[in-house]
Every structure is written in C-alpha cells, then in structure tokens.
Protein backbone atom coordinates (compact mmCIF):
# COMPACT_ATOMS: atom_id res chain seq x y z
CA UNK A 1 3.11 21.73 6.34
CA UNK A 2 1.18 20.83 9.21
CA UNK A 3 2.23 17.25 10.87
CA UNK A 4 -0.37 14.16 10.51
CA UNK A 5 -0.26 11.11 12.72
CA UNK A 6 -1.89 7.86 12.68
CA UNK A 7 -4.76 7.07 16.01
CA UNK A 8 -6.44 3.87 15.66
CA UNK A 9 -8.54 4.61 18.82
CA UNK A 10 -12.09 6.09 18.13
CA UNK A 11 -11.91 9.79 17.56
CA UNK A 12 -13.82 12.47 18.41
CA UNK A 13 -14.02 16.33 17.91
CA UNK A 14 -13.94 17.77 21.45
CA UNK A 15 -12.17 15.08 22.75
CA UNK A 16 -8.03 14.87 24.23
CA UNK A 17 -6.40 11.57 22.81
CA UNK A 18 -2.88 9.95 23.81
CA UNK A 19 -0.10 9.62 20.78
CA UNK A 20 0.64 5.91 20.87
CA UNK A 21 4.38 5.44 21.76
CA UNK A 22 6.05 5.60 18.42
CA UNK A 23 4.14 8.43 16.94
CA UNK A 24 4.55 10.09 20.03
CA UNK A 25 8.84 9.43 19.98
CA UNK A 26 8.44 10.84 15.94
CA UNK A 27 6.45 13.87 16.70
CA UNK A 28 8.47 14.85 19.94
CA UNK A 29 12.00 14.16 18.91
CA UNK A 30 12.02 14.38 15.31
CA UNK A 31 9.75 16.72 14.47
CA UNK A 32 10.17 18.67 17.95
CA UNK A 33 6.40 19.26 18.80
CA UNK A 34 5.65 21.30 21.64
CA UNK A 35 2.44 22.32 23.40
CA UNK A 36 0.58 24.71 21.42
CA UNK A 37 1.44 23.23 18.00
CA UNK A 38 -1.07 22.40 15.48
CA UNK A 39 -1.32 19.05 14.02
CA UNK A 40 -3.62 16.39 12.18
CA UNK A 41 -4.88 13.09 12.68
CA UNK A 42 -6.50 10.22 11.28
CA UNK A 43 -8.06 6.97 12.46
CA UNK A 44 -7.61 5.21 9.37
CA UNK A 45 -11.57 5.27 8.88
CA UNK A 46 -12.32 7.94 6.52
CA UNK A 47 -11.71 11.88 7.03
CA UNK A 48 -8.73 13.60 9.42
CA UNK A 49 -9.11 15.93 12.30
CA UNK A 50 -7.15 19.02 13.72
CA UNK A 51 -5.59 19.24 17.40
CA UNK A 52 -3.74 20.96 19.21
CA UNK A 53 -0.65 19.71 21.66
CA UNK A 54 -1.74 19.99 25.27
CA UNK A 55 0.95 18.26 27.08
CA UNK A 56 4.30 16.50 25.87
CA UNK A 57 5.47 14.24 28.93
CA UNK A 58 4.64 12.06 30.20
CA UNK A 59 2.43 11.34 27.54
CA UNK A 60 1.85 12.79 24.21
CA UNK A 61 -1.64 14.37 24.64
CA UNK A 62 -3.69 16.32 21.91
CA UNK A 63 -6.89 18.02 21.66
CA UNK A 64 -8.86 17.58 19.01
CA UNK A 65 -11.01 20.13 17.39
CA UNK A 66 -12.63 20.05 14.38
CA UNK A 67 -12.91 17.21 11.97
CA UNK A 68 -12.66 17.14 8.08
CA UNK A 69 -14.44 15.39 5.18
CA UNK A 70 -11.31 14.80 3.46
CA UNK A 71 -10.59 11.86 1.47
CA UNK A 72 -7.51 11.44 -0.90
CA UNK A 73 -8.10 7.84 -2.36
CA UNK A 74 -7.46 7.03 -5.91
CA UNK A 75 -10.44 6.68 -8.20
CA UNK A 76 -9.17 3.28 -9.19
CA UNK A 77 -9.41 0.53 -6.94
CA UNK A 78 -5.78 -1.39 -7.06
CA UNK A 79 -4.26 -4.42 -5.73
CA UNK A 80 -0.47 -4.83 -5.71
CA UNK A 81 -0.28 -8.69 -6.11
CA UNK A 82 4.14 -8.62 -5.34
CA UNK A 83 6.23 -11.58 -5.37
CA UNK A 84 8.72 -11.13 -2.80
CA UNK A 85 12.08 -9.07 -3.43
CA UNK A 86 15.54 -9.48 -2.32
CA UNK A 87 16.87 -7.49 0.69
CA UNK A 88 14.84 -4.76 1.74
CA UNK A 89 12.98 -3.95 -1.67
CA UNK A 90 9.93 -4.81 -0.37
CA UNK A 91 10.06 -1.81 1.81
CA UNK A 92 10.32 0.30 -1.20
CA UNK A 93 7.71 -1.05 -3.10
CA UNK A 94 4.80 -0.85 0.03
CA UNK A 95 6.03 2.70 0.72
CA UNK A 96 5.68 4.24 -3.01
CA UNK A 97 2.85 2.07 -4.09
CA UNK A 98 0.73 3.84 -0.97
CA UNK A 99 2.02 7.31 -2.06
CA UNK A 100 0.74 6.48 -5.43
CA UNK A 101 -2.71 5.51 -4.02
CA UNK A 102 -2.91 1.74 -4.05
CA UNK A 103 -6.09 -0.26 -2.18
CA UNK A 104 -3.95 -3.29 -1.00
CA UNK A 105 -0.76 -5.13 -1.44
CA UNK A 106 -0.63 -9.13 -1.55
CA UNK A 107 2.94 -10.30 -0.77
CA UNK A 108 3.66 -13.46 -2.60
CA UNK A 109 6.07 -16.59 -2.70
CA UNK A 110 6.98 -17.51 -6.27
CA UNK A 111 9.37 -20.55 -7.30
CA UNK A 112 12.05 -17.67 -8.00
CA UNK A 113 11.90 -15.72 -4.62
CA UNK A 114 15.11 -15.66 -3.18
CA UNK A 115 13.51 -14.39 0.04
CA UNK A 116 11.12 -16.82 1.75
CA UNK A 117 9.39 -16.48 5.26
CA UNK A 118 7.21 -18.61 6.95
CA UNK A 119 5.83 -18.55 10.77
CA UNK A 120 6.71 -15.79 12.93
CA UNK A 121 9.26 -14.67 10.66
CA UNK A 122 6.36 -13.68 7.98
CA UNK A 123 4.28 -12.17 10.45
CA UNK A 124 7.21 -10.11 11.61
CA UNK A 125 7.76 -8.64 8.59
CA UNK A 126 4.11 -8.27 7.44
CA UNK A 127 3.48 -5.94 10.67
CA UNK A 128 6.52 -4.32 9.41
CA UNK A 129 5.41 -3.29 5.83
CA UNK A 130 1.99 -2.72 7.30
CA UNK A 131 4.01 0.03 9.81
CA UNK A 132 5.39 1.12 6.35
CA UNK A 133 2.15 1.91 4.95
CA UNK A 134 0.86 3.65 7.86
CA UNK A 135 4.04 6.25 7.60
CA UNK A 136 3.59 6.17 4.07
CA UNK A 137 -0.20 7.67 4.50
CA UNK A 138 0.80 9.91 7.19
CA UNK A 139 3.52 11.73 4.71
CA UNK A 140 1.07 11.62 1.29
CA UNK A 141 -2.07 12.67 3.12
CA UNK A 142 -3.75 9.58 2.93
CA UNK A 143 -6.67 8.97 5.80
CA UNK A 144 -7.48 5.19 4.92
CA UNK A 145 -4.56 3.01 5.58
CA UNK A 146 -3.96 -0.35 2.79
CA UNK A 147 -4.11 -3.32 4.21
CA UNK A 148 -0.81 -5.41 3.67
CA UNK A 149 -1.93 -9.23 3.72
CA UNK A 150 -0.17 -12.57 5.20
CA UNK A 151 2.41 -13.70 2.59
CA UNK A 152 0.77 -16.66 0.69
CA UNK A 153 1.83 -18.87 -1.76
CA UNK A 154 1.59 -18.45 -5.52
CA UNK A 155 -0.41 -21.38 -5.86
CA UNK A 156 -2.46 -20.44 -2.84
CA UNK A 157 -3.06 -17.34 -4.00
CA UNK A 158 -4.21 -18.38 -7.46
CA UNK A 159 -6.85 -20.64 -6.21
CA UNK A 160 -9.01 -17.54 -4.80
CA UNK A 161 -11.68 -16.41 -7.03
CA UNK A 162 -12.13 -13.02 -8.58
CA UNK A 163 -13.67 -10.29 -7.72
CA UNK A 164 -16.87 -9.06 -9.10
CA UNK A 165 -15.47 -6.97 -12.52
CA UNK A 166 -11.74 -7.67 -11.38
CA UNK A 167 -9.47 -6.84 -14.13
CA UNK A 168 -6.55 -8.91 -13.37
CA UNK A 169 -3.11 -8.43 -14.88
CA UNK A 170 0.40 -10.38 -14.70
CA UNK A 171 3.05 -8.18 -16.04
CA UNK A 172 5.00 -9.98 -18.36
CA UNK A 173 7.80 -8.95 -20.82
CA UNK A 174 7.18 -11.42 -23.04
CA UNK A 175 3.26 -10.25 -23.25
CA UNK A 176 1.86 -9.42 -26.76
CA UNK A 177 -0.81 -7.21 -25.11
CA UNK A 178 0.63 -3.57 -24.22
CA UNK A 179 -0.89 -1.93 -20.74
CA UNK A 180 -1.84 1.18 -23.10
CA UNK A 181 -4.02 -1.99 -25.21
CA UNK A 182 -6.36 -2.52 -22.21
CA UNK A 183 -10.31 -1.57 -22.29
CA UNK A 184 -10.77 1.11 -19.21
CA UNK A 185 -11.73 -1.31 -16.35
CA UNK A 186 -15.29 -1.09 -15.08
CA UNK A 187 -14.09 -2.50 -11.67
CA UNK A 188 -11.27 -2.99 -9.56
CA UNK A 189 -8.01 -3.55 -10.74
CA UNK A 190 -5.40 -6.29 -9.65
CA UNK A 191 -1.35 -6.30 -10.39
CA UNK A 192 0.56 -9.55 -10.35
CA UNK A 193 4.34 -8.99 -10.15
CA UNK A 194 7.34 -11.83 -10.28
CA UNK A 195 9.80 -12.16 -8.68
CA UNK A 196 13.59 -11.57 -9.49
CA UNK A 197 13.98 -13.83 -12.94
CA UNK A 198 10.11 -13.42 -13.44
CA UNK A 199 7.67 -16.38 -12.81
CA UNK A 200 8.20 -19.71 -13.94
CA UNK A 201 6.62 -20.81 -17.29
CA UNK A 202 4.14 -22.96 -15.39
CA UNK A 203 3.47 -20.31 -12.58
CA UNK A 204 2.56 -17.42 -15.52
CA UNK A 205 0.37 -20.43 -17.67
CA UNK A 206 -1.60 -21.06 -13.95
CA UNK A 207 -2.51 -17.28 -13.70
CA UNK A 208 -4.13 -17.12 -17.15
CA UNK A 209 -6.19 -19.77 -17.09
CA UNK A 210 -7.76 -18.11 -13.67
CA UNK A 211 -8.39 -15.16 -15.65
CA UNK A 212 -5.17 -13.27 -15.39
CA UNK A 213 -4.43 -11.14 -19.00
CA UNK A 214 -0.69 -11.07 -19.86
CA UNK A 215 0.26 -7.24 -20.79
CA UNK A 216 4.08 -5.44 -20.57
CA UNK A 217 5.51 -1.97 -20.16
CA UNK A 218 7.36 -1.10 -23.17
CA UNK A 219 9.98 -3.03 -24.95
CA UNK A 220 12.48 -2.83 -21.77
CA UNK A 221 12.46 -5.44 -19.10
CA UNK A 222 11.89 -3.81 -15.33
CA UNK A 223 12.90 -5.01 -12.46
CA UNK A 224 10.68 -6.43 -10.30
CA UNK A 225 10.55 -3.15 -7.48
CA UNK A 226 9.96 -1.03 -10.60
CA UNK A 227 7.36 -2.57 -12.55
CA UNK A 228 4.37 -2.78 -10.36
CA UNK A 229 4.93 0.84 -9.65
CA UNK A 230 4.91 1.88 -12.95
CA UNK A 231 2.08 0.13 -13.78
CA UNK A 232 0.03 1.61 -11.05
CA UNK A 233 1.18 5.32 -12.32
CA UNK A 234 0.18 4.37 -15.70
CA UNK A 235 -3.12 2.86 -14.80
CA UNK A 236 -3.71 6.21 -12.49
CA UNK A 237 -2.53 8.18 -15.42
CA UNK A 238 -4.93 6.45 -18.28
CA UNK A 239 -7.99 5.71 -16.49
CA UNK A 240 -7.97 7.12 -12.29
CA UNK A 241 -6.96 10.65 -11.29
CA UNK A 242 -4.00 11.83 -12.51
C-alpha cells in the first residue's frame, strides 16, 4: 500500500513540496522512504495527489505529479457530540470515529466528567486529538480532515441552535426509542454521548427540550468510548454507505 501524508500548504501537480517535520520524521524513519519511492498526499481540501521522493535530508522533498478526484467521505453527515473520557479514551474514540467516516467531533464537559480542562490545558489537548484525526485520515484514506472543536460546556453547548434538518440524538439506556426506530434522516446527523455514569437527570431533560430524541443500543449498557462508535456504524450501516 502506497504511503499518504497530510500537506496543508497549497498543492499543485508539477510542483516539489517540503514534508512538514513530523510527517517527514514518520515517513523517513518509520516507514524508511527513500528517493525514488512513490507516495500520496492530501491537503485536506478535497482529492489526493501522487509524488515521488526527490531528496530525504535535509529536508523531506517530493514531487508531485498527477492529482486525483478521489473522495472517501461518508454519505451521512455526522457529528460526534463526546463528553469527555477518563485517561486517554478520548484518543480512541477521535481515531476510530474518523476511520468510520465521521464530519466532526464536539468534546464536551458534563457534571460526570472525571476529566476536566480548561485554558491552555484544553487547547493542548484539542491540537492533540485534532493531530489524531489527521493520522487517522492518512491510514483510512480519507482526503478531508474532521475538525475537532474547543471543549465546551454541556450547557454551552446546548444553547446553540440546530442545524437546518439536524437529527439530533442523546444515547440513552434508559430510552424507549431504539436507534433501528428512527425515520432515515433527511439531513445531517448529530450524536450526544455522556460521560462515565451517563448524564445527569437534568443534563439529559435540557437536551430534549432543544430538540434532542432519546434512543439506545440494545438492552446492554455501553460504555461511554463504545457507544458513540457503534452508533455511527449503525447509522452508516442503516441509512449511509455501508
């Protein structure tokens, strides 16, 4: 399989472009590129383009050569809506939710997070997750990169209004509603996800009277890194392109 790299610098067929440093450090002593090799890139714009390696050091130079009308988005248009994990879930949940094809990922703070950033701190890891993404695209062939927003607030977050035709869902064990229930959406779709314990009773009864619809997955509670993604892979399975 032929390597694919990240450029957010305007890209051109006939053109030579510079790695930037860390894609440059992955593709020379990981996957031990050397001058001559073959590889792919993407701006993160739509579409990829072939190169070829024309120098290694001091800089990671390519040449690019022809570009490609390739796009490998999901037919449905989702939003992860996450309430932050413990530890280092979070990583896990950005990095399958882009292989899976999501549009966006919302971290959140709910009255049950037991991780809670603010500051620097947030940004920090928000650059982070959005470097997660980005690797997460390169491996699953992806050439438009989700954008992984500032950690808000629950309540801040429920104040926004909805998108034209948003169908907007809080998983909830307790639901009546089953995800297999739904109508197929006519527009884009949004997951809300607690937090470890699940939301507070107040925090769920806030979400549905913005518009939010209460559904679950199955008679099993799921843990909150595992039930966002498997409600993306059964939305993508009922109603987008799998």
């Amino acid at each position: 399989m032929i390597s694919r790299f990240y450029c957010p610098m305007p890209l051109q067929a006939g053109c030579t472009v510079t790695l930037p440093p860390e894609a440059a450090h992955h593709a020379l002593r990981v996957l031990r590129l050397r001058s001559g090799d073959e590889l792919l890139v993407f701006d993160g714009q739509g579409g990829e383009y072939s190169g070829r390696v024309t120098e290694t050091a001091p800089l990671f130079r390519l040449r690019l050569t022809d570009w490609h009308d390739i796009e490998r988005e999901a037919s449905l248009a989702l939003t992860l809506v996450q309430a932050l994990p413990s530890g280092d879930k979070m990583d896990w949940v950005v990095q399958k939710a882009v292989e899976l094809g999501v549009k966006a990922i919302q971290p959140l703070h709910a009255k049950r997070s037991v991780v809670r950033l603010s500051g620097e701190r947030a940004e920090k890891r928000r650059s982070h997750w959005q470097q997660v993404a980005i690797a997460a695209c390169e491996q699953s062939g992806r050439n438009r990169v989700p954008e992984i927003a500032p950690v808000f607030d629950l309540p801040h977050y429920l104040a926004q209004p909805p998108g034209e035709n948003e169908t907007r869902l809080l998983l909830s064990p307790q639901a009546e509603l089953r995800l297999a229930d739904l109508p197929r959406p006519v527009g884009a779709v949004t997951l809300l996800i607690g937090p470890e314990g699940g939301f507070a009773e107040e925090e769920e009864a806030t979400a549905l009277a913005v518009g939010f619809r209460a559904v679950r997955m199955g008679p099993r509670v799921l843990r909150t890194e595992t039930a966002g993604l498997a409600a993306l892979a059964a939305l993508l399975a009922m109603y987008g392109d799998f």
